[in-house]
C-alpha atoms as a PDB file:
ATOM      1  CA  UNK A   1     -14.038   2.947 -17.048  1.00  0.00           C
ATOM      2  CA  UNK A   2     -13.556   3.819 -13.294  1.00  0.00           C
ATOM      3  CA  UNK A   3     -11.023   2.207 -11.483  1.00  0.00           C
ATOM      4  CA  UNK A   4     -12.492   0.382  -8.654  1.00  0.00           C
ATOM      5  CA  UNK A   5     -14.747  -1.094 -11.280  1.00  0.00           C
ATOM      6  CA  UNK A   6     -11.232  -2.251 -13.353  1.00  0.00           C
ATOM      7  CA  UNK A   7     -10.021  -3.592 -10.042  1.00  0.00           C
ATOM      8  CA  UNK A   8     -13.038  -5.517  -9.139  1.00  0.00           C
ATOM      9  CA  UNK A   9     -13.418  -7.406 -12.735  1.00  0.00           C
ATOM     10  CA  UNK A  10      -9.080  -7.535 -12.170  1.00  0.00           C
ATOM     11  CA  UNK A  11      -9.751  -9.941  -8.959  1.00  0.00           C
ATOM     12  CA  UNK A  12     -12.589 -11.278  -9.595  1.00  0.00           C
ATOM     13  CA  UNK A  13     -13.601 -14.333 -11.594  1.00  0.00           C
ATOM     14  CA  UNK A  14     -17.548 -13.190 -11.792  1.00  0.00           C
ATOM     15  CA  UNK A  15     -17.321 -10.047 -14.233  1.00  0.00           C
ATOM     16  CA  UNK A  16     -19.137  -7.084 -12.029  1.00  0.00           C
ATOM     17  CA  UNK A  17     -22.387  -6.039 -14.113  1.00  0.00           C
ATOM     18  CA  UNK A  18     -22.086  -1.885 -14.555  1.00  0.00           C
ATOM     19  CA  UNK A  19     -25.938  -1.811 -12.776  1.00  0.00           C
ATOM     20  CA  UNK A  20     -24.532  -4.049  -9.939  1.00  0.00           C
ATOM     21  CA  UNK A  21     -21.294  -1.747 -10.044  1.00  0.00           C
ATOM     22  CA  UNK A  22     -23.544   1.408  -9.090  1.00  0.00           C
ATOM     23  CA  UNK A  23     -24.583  -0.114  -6.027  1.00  0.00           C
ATOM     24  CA  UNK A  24     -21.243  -1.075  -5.075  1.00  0.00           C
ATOM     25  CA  UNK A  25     -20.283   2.440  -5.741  1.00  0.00           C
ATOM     26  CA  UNK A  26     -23.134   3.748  -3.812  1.00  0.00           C
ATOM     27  CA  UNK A  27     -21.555   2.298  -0.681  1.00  0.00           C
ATOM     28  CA  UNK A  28     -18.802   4.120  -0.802  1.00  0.00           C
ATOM     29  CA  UNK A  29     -17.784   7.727   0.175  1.00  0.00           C
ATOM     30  CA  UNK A  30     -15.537  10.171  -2.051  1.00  0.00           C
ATOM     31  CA  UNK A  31     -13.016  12.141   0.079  1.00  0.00           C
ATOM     32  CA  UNK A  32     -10.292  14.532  -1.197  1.00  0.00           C
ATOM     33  CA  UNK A  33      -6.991  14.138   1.658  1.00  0.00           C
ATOM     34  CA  UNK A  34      -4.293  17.101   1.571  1.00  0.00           C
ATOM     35  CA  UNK A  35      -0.814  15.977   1.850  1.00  0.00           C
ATOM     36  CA  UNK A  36       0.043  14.978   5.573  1.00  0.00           C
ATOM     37  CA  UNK A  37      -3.576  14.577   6.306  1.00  0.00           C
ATOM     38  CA  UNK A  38      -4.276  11.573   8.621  1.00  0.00           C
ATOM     39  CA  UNK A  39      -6.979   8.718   7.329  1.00  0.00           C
ATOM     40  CA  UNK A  40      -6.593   7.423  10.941  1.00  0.00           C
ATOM     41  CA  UNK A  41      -4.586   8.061  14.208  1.00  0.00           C
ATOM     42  CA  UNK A  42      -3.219   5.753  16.418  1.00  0.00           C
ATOM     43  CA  UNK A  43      -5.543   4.848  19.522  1.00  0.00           C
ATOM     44  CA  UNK A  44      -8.656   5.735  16.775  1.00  0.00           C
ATOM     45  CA  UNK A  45     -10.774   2.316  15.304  1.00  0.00           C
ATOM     46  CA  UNK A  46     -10.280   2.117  11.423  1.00  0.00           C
ATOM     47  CA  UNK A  47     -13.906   3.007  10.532  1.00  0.00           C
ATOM     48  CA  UNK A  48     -13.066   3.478   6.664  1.00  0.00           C
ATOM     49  CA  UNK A  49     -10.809   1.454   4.742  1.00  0.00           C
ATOM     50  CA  UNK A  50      -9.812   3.472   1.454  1.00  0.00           C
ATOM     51  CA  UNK A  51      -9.401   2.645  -1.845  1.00  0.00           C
ATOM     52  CA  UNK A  52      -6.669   5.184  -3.512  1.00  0.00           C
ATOM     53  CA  UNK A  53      -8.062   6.917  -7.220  1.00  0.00           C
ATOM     54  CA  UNK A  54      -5.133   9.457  -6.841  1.00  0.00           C
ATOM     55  CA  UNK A  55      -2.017   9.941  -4.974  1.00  0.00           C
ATOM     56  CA  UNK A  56       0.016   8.214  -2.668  1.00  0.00           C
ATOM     57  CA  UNK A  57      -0.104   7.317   1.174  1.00  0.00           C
ATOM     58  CA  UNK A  58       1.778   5.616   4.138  1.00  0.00           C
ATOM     59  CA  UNK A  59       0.672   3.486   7.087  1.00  0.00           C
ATOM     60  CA  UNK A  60       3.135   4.021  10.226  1.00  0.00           C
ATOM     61  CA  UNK A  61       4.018   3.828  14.105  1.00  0.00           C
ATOM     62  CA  UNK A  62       5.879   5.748  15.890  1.00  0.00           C
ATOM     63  CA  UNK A  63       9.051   4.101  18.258  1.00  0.00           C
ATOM     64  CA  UNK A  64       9.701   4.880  21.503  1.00  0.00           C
ATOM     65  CA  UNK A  65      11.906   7.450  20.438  1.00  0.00           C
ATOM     66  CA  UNK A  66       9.339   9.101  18.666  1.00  0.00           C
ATOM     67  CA  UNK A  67      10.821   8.254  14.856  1.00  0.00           C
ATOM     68  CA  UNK A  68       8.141   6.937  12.218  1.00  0.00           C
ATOM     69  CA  UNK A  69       8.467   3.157  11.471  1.00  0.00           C
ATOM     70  CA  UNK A  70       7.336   2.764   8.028  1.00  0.00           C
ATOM     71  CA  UNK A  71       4.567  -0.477   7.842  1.00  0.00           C
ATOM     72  CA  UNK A  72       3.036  -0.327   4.393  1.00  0.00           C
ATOM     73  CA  UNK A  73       3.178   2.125   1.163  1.00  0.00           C
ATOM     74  CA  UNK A  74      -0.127   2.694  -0.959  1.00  0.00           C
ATOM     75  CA  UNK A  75      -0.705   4.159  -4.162  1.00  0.00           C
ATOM     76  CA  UNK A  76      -3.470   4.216  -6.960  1.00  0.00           C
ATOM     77  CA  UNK A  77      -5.440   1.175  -6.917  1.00  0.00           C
ATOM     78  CA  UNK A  78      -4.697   0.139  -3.367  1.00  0.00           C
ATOM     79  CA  UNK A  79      -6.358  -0.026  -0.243  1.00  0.00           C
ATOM     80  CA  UNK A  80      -5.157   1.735   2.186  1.00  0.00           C
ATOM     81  CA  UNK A  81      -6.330   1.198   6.038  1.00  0.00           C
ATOM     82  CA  UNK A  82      -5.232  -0.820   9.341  1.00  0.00           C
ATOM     83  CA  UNK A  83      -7.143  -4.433   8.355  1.00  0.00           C
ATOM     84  CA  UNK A  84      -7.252  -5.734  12.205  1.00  0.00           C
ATOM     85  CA  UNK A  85      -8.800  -2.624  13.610  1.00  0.00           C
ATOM     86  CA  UNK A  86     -11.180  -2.106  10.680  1.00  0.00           C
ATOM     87  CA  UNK A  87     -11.988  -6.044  11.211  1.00  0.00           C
ATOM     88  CA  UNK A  88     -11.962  -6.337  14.979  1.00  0.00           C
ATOM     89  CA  UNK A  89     -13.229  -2.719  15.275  1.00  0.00           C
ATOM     90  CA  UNK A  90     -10.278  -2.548  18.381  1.00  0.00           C
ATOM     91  CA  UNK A  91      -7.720   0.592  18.372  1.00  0.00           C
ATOM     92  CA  UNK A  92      -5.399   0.879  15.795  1.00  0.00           C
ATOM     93  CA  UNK A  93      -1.640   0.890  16.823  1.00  0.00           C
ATOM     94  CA  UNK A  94      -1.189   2.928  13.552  1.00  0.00           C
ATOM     95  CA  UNK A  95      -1.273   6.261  11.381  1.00  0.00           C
ATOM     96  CA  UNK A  96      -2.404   6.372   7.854  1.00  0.00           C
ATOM     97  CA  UNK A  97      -1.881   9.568   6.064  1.00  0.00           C
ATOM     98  CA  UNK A  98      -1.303  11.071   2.584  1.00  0.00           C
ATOM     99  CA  UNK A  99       1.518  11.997   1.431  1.00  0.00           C
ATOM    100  CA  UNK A 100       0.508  13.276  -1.758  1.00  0.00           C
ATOM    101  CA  UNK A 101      -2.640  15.292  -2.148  1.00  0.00           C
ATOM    102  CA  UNK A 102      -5.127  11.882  -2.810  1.00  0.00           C
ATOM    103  CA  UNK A 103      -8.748  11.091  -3.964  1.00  0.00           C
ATOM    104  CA  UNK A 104     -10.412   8.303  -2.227  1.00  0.00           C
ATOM    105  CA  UNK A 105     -12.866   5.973  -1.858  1.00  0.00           C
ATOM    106  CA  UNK A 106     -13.984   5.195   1.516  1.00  0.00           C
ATOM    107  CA  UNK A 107     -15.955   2.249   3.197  1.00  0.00           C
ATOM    108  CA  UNK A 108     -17.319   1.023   6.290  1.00  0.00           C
ATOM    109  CA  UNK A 109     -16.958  -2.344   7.527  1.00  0.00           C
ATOM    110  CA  UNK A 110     -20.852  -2.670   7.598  1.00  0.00           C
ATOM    111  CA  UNK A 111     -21.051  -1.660   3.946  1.00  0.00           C
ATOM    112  CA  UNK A 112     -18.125  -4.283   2.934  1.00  0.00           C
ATOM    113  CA  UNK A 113     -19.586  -6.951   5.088  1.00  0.00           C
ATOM    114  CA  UNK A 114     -23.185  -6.127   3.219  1.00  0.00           C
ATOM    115  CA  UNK A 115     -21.584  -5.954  -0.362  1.00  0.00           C
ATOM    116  CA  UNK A 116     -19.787  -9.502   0.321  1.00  0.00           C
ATOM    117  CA  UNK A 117     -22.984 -10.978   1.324  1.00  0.00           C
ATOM    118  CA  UNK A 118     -24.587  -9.564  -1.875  1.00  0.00           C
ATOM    119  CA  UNK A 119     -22.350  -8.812  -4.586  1.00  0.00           C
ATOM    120  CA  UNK A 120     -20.404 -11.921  -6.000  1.00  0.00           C
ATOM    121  CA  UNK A 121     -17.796 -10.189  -7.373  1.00  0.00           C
ATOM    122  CA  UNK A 122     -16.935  -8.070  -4.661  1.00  0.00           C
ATOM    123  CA  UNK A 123     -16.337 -10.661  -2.375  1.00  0.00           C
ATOM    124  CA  UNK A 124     -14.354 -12.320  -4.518  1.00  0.00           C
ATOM    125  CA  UNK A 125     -11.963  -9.623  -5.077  1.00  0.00           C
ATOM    126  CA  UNK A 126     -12.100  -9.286  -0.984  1.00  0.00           C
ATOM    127  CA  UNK A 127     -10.889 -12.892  -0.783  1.00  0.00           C
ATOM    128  CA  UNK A 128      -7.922 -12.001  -3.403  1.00  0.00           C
ATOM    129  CA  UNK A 129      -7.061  -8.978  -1.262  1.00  0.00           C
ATOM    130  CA  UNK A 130      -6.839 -11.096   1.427  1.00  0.00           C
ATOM    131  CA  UNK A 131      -4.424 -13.834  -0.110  1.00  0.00           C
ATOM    132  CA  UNK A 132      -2.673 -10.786  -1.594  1.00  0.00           C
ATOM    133  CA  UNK A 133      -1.897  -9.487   1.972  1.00  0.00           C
ATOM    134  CA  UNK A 134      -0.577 -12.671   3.208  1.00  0.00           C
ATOM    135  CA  UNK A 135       1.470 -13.145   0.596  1.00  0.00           C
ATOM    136  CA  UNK A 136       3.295  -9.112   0.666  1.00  0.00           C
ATOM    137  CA  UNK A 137       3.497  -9.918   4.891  1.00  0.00           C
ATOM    138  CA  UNK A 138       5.459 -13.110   4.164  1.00  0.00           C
ATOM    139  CA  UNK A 139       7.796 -11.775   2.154  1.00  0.00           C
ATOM    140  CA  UNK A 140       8.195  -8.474   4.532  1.00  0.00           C
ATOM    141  CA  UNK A 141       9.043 -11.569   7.279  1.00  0.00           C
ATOM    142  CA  UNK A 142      11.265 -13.324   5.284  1.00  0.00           C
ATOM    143  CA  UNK A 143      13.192 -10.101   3.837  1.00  0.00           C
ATOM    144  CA  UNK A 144      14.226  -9.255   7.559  1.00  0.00           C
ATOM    145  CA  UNK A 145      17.210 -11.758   7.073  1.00  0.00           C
ATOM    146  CA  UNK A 146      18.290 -10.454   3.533  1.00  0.00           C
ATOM    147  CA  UNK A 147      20.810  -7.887   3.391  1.00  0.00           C
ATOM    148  CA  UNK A 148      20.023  -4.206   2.862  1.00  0.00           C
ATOM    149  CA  UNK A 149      21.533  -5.014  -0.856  1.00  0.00           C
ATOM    150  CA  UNK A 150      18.742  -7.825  -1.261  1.00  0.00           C
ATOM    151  CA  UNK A 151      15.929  -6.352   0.254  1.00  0.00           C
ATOM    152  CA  UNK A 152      16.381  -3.204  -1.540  1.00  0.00           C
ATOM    153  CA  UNK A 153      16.528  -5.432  -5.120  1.00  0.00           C
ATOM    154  CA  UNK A 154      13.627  -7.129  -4.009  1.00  0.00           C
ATOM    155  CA  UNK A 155      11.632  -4.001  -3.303  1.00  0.00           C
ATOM    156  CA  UNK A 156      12.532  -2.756  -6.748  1.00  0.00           C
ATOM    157  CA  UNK A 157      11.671  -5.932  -8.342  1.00  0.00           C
ATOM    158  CA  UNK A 158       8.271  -6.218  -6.966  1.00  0.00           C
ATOM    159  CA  UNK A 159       7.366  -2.296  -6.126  1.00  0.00           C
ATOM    160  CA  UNK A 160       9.044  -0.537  -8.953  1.00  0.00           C
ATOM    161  CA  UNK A 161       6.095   2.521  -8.854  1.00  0.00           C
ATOM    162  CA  UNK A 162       7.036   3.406  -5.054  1.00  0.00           C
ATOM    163  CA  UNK A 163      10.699   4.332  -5.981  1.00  0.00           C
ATOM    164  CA  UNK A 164       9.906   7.728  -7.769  1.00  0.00           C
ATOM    165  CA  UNK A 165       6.610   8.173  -5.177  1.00  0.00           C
ATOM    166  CA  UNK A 166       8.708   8.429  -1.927  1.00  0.00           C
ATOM    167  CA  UNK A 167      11.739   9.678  -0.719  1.00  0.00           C
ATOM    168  CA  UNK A 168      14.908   7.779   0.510  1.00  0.00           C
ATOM    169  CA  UNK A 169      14.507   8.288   3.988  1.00  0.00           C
ATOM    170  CA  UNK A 170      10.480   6.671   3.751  1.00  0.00           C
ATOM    171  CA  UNK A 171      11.810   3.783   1.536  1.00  0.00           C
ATOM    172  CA  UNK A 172      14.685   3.367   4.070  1.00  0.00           C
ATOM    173  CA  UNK A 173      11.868   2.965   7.387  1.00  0.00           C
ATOM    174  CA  UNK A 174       9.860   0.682   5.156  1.00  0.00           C
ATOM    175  CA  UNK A 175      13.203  -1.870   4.322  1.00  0.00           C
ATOM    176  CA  UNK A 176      14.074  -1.588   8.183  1.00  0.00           C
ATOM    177  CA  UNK A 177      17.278   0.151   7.024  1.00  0.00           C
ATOM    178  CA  UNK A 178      18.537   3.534   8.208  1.00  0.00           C
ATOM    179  CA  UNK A 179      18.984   6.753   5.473  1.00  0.00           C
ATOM    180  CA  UNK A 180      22.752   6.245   5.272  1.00  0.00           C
ATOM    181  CA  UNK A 181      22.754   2.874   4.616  1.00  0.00           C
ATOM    182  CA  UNK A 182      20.275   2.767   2.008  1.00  0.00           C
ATOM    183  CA  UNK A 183      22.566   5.525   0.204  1.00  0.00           C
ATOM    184  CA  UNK A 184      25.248   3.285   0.176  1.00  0.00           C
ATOM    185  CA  UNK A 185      23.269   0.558  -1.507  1.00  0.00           C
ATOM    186  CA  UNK A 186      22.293   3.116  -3.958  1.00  0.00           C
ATOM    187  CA  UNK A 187      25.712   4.987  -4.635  1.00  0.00           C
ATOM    188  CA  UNK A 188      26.908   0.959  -4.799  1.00  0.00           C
ATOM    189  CA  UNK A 189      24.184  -0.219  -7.311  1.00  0.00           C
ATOM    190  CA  UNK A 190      25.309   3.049  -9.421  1.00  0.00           C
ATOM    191  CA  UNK A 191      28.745   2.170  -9.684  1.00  0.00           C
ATOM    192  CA  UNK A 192      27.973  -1.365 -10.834  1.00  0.00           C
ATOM    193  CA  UNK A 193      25.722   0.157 -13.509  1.00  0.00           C
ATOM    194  CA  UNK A 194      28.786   2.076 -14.176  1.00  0.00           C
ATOM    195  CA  UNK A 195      31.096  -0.508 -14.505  1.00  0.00           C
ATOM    196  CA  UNK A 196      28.656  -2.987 -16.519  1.00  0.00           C
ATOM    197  CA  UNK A 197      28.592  -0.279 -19.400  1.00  0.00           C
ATOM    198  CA  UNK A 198      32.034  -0.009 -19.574  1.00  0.00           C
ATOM    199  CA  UNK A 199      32.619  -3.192 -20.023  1.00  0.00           C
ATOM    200  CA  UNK A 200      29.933  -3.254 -22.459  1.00  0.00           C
ATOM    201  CA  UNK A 201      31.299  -0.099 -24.603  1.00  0.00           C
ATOM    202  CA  UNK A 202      35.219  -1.895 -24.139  1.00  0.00           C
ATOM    203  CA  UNK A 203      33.518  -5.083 -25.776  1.00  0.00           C
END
């Protein structure tokens, strides 16, 4: 069955009909993205918000010192987009891109705001999206006062999929951690590991 019609039924307590799935589908643009290729630009308005059938992307800024500042991580079955801007229809502060080679779907604000008022289902699994949003920005808020030991176990714990999907110095940006000392976490973790099976075999 095709994804976005698995997510839907996922999030939403009104099972999605496959005739009323077609017209959701309908509303929605296919789009092939080459690695590094930008979904949106900062200082463009989100027009599409994307919903991932293959590969992997990031959402960014850049600093003042012109160094990417990692914001969110998507992969298959996400949505990948900058909410306020595609909302409010005002600039985005942010890049989206692909950094695998992706299939996506796309959709305009319009054509969300039309399927909510008609499709039951859909709007449900909107409102989930929502409260599922809230909840991964609270705990990006509270993580800022873990250690880089802690918020690295927690993004494990809760993202294992994005570990093997992007390098070290991506996961690093996104934890609010530099390279180096997300190495030493790592080269840390691997010596507990170590010692844990010794003590296991010496048992």
């Amino acid at each position: 069955m095709h994804p976005l019609y698995n997510y839907i039924n996922k999030y939403s307590s009104t099972l999605i009909s496959k005739e009323d799935f077609n017209n959701v589908k309908s509303h929605f643009i296919y789009k092939k993205l080459k690695k590094k290729q930008y979904l949106l630009q900062e200082g463009e308005v989100c027009k599409y918000f994307a919903f991932i059938l293959k590969g992997a992307m990031r959402q960014y800024h850049m600093d003042e010192k012109g160094v990417e500042r990692m914001v969110n991580l998507y992969v298959e079955n996400w949505w990948a987009g900058d909410r306020e801007s595609f909302i409010v229809g005002t600039p985005s502060i942010y890049n989206v891109d692909a950094w695998e080679d992706c299939e996506v779907l796309l959709i305009t604000s319009e054509a969300s705001q039309r399927l909510s008022r008609d499709c039951q289902a859909f709007n449900e699994m909107l409102l989930k999206l929502g409260d599922r949003s809230n909840i991964a920005t609270q705990r990006r808020i509270t993580s800022i006062s873990y250690s880089a030991e802690k918020r690295y176990k927690c993004f494990v714990e809760n993202y294992p999929f994005f570990v093997n999907r992007f390098p070290q110095h991506i996961i690093a940006s996104y934890l609010g951690i530099t390279k180096d000392t997300l190495s030493r976490v790592l080269k840390k973790a691997t010596k507990k590991v170590d010692i844990d099976k010794v003590g296991i075999k010496d048992i």
